[in-house]
Protein backbone atom coordinates (compact mmCIF):
# COMPACT_ATOMS: atom_id res chain seq x y z
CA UNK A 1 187.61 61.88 85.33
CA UNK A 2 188.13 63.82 82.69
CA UNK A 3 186.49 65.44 80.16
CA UNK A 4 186.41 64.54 76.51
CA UNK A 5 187.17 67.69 73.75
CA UNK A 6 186.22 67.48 70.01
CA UNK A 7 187.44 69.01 67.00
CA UNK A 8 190.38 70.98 66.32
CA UNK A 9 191.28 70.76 70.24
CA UNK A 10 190.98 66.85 70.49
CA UNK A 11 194.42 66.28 71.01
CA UNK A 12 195.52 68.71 72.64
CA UNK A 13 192.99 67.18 75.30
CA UNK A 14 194.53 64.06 75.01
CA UNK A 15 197.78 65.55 75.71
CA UNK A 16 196.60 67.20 78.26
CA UNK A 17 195.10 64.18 79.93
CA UNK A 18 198.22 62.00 79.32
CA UNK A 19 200.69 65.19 81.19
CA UNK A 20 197.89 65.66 84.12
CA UNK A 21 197.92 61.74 84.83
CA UNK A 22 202.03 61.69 84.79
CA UNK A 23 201.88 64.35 87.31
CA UNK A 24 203.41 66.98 85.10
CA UNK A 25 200.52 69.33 85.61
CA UNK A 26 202.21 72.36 84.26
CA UNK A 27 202.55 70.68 80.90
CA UNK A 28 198.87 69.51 81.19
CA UNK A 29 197.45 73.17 81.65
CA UNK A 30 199.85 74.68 78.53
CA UNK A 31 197.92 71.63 76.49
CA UNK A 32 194.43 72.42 77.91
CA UNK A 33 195.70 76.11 77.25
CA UNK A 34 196.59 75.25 73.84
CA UNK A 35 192.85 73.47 73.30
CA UNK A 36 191.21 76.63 73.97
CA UNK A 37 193.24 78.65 71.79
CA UNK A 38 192.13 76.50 69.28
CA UNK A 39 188.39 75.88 70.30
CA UNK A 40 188.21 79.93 69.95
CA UNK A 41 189.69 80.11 66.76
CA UNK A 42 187.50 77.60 65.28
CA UNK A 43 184.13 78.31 67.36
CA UNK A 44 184.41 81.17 68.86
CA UNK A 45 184.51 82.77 72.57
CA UNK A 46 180.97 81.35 74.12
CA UNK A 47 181.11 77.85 72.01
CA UNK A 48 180.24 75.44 75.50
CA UNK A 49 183.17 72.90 74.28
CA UNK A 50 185.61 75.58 75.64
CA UNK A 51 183.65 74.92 79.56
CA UNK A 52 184.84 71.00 79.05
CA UNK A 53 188.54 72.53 79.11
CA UNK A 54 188.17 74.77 81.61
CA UNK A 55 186.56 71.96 83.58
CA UNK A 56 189.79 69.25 82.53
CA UNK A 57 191.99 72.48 84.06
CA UNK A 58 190.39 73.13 86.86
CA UNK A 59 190.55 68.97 87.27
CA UNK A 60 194.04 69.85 86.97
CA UNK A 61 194.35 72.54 89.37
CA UNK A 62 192.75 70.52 91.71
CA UNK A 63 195.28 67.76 91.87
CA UNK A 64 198.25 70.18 92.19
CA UNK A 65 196.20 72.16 95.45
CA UNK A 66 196.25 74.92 92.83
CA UNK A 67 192.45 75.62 94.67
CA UNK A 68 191.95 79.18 93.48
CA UNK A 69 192.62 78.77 90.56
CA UNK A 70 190.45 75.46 90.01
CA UNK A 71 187.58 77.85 91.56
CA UNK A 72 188.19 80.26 89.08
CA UNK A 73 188.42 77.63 86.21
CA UNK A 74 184.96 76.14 87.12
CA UNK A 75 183.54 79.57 87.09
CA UNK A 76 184.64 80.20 83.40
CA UNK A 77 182.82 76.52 82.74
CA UNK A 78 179.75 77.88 84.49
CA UNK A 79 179.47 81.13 82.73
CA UNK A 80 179.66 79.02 79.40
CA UNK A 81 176.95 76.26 80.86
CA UNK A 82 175.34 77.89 83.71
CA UNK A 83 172.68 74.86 83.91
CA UNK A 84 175.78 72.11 84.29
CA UNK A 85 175.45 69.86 87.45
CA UNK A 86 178.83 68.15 87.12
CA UNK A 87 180.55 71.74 87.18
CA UNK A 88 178.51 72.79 89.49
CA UNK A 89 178.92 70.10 92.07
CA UNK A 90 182.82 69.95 91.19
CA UNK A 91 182.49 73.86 91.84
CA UNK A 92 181.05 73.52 95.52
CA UNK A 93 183.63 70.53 96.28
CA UNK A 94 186.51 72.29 95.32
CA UNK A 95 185.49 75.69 97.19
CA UNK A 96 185.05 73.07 100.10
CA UNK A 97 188.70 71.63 99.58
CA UNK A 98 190.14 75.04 99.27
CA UNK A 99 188.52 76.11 102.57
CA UNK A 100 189.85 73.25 104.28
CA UNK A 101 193.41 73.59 102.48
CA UNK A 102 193.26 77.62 103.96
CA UNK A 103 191.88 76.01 107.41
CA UNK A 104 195.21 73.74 107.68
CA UNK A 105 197.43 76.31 106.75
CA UNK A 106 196.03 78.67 109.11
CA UNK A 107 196.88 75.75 111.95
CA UNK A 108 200.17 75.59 110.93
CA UNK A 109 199.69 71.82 109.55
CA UNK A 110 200.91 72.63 106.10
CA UNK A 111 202.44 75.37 103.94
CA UNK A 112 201.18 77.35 101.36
């Protein structure tokens, strides 16, 4: 599921969300990159609206195998909510994924 922005970044978000569930999930991290871009402008660096993006890209990342970089997404969330259970417990299943992901490749089941 994802996240819901506000303000200036609102539709970028729903772009975003309309790319990532065609698939296109390029597109859907340039929107999500475009939302923070504008969350920054308009609230500044440590505003914890900008953690709901990083958690929609890291969403994102996940869905493409992109694991790393969901990992490192969901760590950007938690610096800017540090008490969040959903990012947290997205953070742990998504380092689990990733090991398993690293796991097949290492078996030769699948390719990087």
């Amino acid at each position: 599921t994802m996240h819901n922005c506000e303000g200036a970044a609102e539709s970028l978000c729903a772009m975003g969300a309309k790319r990532m569930s065609q698939s296109r999930y390029d597109d859907a991290l340039a929107a999500y990159g475009q939302a923070l871009t504008a969350l920054k402008s308009t609230k500044g660096t440590a505003n914890a609206e900008l953690g709901e993006v990083h958690w929609n890209r890291a969403q994102v990342n996940k869905y493409a195998r992109r694991y790393d970089a969901a990992v490192a997404e969901l760590q950007l969330a938690l610096a800017l909510s540090p008490g969040n259970k959903t990012y947290l417990r997205e953070f742990r299943a998504i380092q689990a994924a990733r090991q398993a992901h690293y796991q097949l490749i290492d078996q030769g089941l699948v390719g990087r």
